[in-house]
PDB file of N, CA and C in Angstrom:
ATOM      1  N   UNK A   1     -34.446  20.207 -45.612  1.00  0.00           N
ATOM      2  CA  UNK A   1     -35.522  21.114 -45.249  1.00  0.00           C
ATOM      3  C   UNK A   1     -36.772  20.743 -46.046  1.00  0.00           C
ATOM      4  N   UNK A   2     -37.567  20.873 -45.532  1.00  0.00           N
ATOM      5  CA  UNK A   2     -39.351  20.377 -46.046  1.00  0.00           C
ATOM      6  C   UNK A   2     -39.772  21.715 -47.154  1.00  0.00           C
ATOM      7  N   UNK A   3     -40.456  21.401 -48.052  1.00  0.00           N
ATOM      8  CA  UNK A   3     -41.013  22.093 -48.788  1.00  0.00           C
ATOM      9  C   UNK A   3     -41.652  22.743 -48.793  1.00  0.00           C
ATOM     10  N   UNK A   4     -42.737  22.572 -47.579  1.00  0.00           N
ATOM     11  CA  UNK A   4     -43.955  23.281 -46.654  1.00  0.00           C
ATOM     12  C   UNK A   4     -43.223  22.850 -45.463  1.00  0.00           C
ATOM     13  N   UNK A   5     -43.297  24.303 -44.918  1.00  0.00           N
ATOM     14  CA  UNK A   5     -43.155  23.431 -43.243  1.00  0.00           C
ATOM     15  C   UNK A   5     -44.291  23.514 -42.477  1.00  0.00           C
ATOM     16  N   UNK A   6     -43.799  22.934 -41.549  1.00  0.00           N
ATOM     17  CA  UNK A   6     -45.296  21.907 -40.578  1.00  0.00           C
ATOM     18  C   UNK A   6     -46.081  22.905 -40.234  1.00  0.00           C
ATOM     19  N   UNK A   7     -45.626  23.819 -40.299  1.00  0.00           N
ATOM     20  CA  UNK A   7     -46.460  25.156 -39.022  1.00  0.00           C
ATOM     21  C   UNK A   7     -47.192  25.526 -40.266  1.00  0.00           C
ATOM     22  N   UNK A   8     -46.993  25.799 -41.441  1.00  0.00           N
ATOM     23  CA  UNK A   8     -47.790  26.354 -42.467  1.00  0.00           C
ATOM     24  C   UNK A   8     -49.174  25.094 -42.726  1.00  0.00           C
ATOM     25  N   UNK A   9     -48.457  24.124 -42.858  1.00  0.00           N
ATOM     26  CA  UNK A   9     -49.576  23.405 -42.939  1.00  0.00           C
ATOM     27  C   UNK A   9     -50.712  22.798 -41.765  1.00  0.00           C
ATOM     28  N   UNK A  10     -50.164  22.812 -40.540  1.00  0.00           N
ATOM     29  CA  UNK A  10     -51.016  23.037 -39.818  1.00  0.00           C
ATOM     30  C   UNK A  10     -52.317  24.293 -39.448  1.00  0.00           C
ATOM     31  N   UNK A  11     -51.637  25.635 -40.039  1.00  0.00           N
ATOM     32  CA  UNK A  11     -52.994  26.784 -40.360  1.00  0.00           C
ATOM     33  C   UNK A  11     -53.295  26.138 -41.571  1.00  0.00           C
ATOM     34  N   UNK A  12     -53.116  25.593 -42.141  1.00  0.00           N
ATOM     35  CA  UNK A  12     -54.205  25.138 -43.412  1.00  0.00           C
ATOM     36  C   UNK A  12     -54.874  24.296 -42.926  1.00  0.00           C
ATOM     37  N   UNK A  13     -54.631  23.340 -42.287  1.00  0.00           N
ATOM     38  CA  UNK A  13     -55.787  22.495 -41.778  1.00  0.00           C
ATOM     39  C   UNK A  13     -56.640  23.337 -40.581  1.00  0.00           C
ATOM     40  N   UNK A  14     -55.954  24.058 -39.842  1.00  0.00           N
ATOM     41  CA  UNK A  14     -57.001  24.638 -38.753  1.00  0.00           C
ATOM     42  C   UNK A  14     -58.333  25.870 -39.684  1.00  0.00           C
ATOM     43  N   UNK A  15     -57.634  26.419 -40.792  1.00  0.00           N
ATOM     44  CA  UNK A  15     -58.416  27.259 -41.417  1.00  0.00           C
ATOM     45  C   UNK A  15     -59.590  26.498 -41.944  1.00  0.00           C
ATOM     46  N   UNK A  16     -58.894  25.385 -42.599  1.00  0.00           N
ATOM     47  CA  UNK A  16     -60.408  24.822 -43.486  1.00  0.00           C
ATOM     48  C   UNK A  16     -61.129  24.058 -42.138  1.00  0.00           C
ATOM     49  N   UNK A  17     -60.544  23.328 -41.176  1.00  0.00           N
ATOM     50  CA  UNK A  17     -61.190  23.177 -40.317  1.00  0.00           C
ATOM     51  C   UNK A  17     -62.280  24.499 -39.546  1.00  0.00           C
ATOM     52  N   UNK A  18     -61.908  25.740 -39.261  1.00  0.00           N
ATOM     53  CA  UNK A  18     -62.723  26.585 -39.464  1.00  0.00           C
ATOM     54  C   UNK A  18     -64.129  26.664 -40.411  1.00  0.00           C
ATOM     55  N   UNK A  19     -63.785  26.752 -41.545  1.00  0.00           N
ATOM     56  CA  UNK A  19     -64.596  26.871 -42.683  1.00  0.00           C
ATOM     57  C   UNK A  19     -65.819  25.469 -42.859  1.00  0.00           C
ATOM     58  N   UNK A  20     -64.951  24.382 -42.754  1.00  0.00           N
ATOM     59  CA  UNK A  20     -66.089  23.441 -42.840  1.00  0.00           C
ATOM     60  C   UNK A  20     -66.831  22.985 -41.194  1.00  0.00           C
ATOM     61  N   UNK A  21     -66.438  23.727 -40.352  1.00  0.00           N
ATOM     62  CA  UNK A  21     -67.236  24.185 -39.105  1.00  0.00           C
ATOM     63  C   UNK A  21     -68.501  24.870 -39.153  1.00  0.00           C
ATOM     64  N   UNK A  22     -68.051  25.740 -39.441  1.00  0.00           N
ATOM     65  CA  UNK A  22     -68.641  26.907 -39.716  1.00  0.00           C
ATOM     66  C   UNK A  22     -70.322  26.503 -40.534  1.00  0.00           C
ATOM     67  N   UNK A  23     -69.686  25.774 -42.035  1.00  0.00           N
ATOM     68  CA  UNK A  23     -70.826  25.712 -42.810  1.00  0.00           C
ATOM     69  C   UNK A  23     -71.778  24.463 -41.944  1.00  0.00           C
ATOM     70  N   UNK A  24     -71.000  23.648 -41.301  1.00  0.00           N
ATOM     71  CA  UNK A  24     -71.745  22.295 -40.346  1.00  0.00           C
ATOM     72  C   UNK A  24     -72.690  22.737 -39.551  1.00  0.00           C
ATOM     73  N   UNK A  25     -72.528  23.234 -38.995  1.00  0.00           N
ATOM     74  CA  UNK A  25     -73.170  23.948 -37.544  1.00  0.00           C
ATOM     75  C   UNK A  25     -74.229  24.816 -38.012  1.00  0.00           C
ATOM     76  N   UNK A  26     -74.279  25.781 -39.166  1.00  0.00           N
ATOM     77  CA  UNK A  26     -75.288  26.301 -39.786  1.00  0.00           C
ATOM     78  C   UNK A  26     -76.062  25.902 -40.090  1.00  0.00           C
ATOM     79  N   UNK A  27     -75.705  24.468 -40.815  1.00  0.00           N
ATOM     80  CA  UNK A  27     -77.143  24.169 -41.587  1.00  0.00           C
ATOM     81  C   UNK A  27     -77.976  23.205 -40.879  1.00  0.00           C
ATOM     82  N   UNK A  28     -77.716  22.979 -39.748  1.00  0.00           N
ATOM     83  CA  UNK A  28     -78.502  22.037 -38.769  1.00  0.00           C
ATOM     84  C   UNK A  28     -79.548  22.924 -37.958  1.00  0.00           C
ATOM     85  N   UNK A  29     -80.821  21.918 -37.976  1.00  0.00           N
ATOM     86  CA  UNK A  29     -82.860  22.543 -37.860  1.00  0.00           C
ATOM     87  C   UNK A  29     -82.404  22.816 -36.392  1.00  0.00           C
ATOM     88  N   UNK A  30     -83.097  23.484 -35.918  1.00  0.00           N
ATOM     89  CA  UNK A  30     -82.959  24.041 -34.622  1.00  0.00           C
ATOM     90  C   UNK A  30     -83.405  22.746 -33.684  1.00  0.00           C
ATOM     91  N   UNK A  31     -83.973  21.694 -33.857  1.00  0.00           N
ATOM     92  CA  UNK A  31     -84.742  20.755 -33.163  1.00  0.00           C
ATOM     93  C   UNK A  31     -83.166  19.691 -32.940  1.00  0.00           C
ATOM     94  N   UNK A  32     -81.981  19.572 -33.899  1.00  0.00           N
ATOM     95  CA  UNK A  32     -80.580  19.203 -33.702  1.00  0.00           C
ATOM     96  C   UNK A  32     -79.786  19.584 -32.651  1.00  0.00           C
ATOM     97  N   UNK A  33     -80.000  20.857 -32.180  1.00  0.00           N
ATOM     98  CA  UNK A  33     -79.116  21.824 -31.610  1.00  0.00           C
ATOM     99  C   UNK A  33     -78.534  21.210 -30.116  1.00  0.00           C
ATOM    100  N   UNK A  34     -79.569  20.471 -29.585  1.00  0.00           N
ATOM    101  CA  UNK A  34     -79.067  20.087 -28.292  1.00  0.00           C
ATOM    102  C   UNK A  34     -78.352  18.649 -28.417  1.00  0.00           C
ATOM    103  N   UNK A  35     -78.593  17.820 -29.256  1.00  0.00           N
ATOM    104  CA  UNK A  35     -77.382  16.237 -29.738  1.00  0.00           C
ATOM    105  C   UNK A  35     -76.601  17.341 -30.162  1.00  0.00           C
ATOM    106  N   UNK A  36     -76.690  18.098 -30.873  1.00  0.00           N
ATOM    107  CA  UNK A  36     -74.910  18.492 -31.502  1.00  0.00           C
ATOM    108  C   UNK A  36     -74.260  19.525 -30.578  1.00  0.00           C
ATOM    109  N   UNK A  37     -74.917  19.925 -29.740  1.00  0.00           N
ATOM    110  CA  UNK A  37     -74.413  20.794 -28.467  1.00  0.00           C
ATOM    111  C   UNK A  37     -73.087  19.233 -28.096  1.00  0.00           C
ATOM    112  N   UNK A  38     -74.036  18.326 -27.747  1.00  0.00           N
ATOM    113  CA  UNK A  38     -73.481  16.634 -26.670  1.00  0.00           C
ATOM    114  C   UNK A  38     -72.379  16.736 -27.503  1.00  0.00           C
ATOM    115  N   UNK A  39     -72.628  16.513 -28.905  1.00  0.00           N
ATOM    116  CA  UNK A  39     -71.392  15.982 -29.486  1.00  0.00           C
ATOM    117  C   UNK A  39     -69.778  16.966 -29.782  1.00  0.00           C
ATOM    118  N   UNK A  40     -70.545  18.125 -29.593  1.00  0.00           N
ATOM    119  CA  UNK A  40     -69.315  19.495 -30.202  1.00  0.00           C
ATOM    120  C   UNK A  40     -68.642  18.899 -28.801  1.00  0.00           C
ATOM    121  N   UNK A  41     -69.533  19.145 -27.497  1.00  0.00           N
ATOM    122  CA  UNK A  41     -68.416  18.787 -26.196  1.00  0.00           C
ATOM    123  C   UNK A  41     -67.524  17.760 -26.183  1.00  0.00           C
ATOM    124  N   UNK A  42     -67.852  16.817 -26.556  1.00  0.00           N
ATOM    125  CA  UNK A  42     -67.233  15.213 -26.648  1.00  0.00           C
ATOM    126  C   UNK A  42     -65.765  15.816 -28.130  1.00  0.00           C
ATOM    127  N   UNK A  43     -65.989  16.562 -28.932  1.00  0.00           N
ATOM    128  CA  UNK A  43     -65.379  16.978 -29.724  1.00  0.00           C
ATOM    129  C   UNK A  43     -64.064  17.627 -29.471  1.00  0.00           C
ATOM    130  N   UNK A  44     -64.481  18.558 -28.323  1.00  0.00           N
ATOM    131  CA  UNK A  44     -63.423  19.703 -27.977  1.00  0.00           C
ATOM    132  C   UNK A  44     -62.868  18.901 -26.800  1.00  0.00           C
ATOM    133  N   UNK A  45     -63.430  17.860 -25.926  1.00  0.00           N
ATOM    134  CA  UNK A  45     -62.692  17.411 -24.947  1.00  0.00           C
ATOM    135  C   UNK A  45     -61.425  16.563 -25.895  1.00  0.00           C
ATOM    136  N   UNK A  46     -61.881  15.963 -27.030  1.00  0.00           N
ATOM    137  CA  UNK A  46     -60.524  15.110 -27.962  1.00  0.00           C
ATOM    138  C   UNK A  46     -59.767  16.159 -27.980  1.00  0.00           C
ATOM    139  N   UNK A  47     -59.557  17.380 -28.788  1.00  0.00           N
ATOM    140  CA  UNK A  47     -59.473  18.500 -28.719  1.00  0.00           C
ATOM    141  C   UNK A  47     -58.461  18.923 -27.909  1.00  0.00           C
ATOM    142  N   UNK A  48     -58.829  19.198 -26.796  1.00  0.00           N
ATOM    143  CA  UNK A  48     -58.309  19.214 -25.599  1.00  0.00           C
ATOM    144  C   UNK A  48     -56.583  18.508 -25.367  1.00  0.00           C
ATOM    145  N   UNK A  49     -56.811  17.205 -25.767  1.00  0.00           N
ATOM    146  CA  UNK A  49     -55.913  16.582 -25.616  1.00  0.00           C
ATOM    147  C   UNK A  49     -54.696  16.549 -26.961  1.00  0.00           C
ATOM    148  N   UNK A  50     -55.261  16.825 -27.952  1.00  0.00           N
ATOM    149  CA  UNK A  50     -54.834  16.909 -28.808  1.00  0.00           C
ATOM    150  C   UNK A  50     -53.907  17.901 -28.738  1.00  0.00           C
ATOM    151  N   UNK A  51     -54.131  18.945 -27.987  1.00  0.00           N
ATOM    152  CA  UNK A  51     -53.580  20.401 -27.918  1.00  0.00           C
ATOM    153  C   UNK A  51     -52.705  19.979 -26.729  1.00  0.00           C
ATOM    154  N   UNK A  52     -52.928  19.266 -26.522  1.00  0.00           N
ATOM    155  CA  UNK A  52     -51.777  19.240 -25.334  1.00  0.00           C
ATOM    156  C   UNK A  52     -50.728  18.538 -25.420  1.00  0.00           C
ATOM    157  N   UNK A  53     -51.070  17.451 -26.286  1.00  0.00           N
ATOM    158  CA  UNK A  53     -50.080  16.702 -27.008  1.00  0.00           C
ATOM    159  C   UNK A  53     -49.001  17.932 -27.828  1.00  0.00           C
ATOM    160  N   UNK A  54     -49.487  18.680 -29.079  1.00  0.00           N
ATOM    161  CA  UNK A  54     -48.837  19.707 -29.581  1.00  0.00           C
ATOM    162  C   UNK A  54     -48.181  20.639 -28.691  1.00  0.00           C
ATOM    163  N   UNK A  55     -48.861  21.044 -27.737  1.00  0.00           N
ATOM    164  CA  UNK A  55     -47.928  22.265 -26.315  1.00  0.00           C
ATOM    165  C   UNK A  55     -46.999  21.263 -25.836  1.00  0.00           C
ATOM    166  N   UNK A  56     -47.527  19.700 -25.573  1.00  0.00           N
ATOM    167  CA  UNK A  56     -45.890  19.672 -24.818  1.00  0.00           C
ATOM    168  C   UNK A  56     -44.819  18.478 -25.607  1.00  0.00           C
ATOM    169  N   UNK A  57     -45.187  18.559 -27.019  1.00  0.00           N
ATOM    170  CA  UNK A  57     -44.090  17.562 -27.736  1.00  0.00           C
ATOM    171  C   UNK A  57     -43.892  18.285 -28.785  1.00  0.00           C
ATOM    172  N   UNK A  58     -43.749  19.943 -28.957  1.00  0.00           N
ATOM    173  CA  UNK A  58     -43.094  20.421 -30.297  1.00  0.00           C
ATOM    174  C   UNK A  58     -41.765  21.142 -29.240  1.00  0.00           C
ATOM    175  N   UNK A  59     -41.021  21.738 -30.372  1.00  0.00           N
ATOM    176  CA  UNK A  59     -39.726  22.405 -29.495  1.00  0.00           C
ATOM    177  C   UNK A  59     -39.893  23.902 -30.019  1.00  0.00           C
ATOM    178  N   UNK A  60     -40.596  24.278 -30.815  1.00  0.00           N
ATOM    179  CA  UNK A  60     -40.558  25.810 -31.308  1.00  0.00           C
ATOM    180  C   UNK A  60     -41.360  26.517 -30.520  1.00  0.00           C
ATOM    181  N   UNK A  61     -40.839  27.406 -29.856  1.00  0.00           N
ATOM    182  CA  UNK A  61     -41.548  28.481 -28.798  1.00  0.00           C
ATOM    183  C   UNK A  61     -43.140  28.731 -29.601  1.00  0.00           C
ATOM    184  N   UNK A  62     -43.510  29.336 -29.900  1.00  0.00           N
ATOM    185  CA  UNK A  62     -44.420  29.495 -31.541  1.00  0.00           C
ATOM    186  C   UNK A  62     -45.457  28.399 -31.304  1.00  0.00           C
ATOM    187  N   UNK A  63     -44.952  27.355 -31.877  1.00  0.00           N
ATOM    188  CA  UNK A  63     -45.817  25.980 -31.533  1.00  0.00           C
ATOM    189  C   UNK A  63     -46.560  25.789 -30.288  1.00  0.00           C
ATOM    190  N   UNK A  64     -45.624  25.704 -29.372  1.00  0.00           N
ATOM    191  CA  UNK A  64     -46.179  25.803 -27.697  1.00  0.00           C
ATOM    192  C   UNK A  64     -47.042  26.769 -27.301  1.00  0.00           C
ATOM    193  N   UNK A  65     -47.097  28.060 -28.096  1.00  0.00           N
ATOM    194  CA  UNK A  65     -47.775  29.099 -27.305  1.00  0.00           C
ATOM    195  C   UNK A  65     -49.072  28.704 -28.059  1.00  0.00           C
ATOM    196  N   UNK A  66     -49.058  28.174 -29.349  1.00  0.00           N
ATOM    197  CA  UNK A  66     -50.090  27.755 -29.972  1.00  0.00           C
ATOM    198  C   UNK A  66     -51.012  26.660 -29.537  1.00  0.00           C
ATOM    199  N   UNK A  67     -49.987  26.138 -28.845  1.00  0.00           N
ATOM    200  CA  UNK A  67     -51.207  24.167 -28.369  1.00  0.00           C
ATOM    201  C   UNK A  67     -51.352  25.140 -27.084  1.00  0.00           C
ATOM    202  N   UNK A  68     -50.436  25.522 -25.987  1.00  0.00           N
ATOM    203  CA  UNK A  68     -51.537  26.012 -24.804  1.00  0.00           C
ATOM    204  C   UNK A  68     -52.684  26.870 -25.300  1.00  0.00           C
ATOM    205  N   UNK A  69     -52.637  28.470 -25.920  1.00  0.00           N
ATOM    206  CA  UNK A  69     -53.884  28.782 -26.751  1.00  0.00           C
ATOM    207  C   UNK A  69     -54.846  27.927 -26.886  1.00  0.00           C
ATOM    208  N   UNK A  70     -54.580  26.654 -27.677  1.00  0.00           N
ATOM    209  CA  UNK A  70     -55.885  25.770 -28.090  1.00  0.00           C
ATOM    210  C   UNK A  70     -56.568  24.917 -26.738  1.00  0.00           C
ATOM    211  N   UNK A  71     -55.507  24.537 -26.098  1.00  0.00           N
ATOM    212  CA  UNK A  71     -56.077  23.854 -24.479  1.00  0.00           C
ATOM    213  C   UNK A  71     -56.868  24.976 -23.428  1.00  0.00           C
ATOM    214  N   UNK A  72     -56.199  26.699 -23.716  1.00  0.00           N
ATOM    215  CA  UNK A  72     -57.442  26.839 -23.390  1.00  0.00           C
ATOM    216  C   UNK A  72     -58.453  27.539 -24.038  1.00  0.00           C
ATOM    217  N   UNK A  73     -58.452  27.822 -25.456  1.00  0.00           N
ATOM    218  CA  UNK A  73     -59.849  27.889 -25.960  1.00  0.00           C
ATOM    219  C   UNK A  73     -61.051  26.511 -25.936  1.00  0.00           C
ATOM    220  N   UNK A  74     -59.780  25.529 -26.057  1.00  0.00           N
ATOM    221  CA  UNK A  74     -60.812  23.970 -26.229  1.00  0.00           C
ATOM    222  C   UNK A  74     -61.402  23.871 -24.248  1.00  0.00           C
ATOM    223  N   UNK A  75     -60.920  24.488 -23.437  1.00  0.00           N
ATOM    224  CA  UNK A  75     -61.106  23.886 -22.301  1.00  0.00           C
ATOM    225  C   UNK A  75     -62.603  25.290 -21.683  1.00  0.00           C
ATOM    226  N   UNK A  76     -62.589  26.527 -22.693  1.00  0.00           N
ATOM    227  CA  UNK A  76     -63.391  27.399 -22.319  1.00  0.00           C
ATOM    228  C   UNK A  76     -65.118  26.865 -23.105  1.00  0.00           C
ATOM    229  N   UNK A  77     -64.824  26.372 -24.111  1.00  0.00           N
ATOM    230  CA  UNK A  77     -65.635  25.784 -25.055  1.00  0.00           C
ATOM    231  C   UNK A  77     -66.437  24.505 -24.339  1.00  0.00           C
ATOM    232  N   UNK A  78     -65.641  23.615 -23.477  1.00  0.00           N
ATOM    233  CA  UNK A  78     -66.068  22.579 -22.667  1.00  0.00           C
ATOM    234  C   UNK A  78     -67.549  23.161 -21.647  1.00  0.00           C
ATOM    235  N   UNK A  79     -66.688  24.134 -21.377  1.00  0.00           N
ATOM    236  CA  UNK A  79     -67.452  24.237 -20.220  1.00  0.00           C
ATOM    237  C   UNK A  79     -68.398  25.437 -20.457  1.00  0.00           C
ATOM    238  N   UNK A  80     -68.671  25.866 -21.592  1.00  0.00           N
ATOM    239  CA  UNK A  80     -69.751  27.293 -22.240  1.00  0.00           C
ATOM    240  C   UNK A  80     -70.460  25.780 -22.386  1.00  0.00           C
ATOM    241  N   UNK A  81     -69.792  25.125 -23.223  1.00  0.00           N
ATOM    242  CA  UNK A  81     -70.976  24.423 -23.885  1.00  0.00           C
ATOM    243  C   UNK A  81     -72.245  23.194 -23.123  1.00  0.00           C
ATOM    244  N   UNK A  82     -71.259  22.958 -22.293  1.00  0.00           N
ATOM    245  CA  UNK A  82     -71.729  22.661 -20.473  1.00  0.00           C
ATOM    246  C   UNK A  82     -73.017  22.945 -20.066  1.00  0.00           C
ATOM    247  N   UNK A  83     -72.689  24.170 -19.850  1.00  0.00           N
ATOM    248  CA  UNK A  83     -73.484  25.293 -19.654  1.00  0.00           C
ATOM    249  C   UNK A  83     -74.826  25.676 -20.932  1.00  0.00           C
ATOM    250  N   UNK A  84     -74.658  25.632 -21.578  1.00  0.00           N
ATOM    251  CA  UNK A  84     -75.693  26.023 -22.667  1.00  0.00           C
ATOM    252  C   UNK A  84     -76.709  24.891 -23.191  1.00  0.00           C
ATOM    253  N   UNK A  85     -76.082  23.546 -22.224  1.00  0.00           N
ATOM    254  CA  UNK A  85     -76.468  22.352 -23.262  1.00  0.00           C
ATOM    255  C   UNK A  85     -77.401  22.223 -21.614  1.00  0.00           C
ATOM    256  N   UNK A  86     -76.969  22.627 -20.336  1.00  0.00           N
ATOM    257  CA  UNK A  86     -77.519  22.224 -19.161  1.00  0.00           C
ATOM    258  C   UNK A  86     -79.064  23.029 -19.376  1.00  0.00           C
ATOM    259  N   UNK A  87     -78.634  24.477 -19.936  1.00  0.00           N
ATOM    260  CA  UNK A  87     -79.741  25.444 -20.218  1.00  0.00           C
ATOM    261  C   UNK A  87     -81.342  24.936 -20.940  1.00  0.00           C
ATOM    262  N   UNK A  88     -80.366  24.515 -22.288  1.00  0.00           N
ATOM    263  CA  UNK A  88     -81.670  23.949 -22.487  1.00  0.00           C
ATOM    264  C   UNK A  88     -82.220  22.842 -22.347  1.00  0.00           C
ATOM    265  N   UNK A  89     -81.836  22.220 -21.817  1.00  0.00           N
ATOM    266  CA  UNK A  89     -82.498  21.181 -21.891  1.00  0.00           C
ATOM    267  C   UNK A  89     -83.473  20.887 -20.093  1.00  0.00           C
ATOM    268  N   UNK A  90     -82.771  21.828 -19.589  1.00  0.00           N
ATOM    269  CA  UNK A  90     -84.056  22.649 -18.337  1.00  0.00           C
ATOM    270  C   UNK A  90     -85.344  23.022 -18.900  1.00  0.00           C
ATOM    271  N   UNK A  91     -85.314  24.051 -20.384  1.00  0.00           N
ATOM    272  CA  UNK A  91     -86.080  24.164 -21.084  1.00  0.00           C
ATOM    273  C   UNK A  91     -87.054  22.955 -21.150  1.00  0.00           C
ATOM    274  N   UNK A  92     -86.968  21.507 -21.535  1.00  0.00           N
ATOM    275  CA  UNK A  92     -87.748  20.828 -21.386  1.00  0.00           C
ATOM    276  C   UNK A  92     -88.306  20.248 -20.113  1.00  0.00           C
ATOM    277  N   UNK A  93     -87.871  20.589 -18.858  1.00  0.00           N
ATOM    278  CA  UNK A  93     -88.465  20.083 -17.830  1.00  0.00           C
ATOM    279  C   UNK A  93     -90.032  20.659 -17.487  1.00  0.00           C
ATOM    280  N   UNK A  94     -90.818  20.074 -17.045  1.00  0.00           N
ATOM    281  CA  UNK A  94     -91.947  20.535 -16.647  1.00  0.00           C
ATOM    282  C   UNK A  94     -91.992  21.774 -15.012  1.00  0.00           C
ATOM    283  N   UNK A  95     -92.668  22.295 -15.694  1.00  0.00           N
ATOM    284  CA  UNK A  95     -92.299  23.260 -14.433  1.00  0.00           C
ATOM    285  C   UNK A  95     -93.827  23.388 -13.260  1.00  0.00           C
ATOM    286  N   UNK A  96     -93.372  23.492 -12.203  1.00  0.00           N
ATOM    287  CA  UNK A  96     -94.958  23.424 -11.105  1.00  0.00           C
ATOM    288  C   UNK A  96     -95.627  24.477 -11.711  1.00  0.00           C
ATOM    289  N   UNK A  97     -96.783  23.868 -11.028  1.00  0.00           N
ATOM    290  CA  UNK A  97     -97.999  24.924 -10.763  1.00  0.00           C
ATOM    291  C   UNK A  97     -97.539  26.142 -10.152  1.00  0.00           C
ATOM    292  N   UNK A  98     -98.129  27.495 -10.524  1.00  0.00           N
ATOM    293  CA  UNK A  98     -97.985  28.315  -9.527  1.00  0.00           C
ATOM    294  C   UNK A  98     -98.635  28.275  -7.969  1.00  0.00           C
ATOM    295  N   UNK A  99     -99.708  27.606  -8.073  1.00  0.00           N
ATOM    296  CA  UNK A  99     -99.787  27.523  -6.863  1.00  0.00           C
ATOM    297  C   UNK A  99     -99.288  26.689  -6.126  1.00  0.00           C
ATOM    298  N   UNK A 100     -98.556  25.902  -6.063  1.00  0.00           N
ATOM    299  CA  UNK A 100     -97.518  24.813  -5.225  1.00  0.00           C
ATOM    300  C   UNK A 100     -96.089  25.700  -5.358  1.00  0.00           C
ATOM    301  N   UNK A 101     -95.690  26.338  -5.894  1.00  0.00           N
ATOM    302  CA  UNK A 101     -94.654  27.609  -5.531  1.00  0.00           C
ATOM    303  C   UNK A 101     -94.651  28.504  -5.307  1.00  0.00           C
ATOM    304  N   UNK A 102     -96.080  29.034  -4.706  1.00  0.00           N
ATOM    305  CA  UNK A 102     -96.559  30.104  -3.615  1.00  0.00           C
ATOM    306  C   UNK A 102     -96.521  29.631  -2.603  1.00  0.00           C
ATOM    307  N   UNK A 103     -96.826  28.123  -2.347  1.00  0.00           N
ATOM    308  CA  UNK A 103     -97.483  27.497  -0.862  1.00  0.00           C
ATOM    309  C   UNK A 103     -96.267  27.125  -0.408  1.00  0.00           C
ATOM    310  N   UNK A 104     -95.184  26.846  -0.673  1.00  0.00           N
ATOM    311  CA  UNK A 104     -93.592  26.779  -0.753  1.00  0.00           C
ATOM    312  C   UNK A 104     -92.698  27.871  -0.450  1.00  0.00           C
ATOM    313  N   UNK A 105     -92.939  28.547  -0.896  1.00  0.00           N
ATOM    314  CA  UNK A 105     -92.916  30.209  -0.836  1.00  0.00           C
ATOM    315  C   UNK A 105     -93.482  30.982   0.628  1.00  0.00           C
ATOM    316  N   UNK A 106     -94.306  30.745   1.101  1.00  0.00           N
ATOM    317  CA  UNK A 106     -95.692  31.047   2.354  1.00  0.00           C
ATOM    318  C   UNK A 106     -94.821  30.236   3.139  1.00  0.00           C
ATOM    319  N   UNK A 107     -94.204  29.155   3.393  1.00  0.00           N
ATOM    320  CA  UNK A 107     -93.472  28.215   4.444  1.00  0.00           C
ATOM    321  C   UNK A 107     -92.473  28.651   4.960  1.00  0.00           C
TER     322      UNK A 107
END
């Protein structure tokens, strides 16, 4: 029998993984926000797989309910972040005149 078992030490890595999340994502200038939007996605899609690897190659009920959990928090995260990264960066498009989306509008 192991000294630590696996399941304990896996919440230790997901916790500090938490924690040094947490402080990452904070301290980045708001002008970062949309590259590290790109990259968190590219992050959680590894993620993704990772968790799926764990749901379908452990044997402890426990474990499994834990990697599906993470496939789909990692798979809700994909697609918020999708979404938030599509948002702003609309933000930078130039937008018409009002009057060429009245005369558009009138048609």
């Amino acid at each position: 029998m192991d000294v630590v078992s696996h399941t304990l030490t896996n919440l230790i890595i997901f916790v500090l993984a938490i924690y040094v999340g947490y402080h990452v994502v904070w301290t980045v200038t708001p002008a970062l926000h949309t590259p590290l939007m790109a990259v968190t996605n590219a992050i959680s899609a590894i993620i993704i797989v990772g968790a799926m690897l764990a749901a379908g190659l452990t044997e402890g009920v426990l474990a499994q309910v834990m990697g599906t959990l993470a496939v789909a928090l990692a798979a809700v995260n994909v697609f918020g972040g999708f979404l938030v990264t599509q948002r702003m960066l609309e933000m930078f498009k130039k937008k018409e005149p009002k009057a060429k989306v009245e005369q558009k509008e009138a048609q």
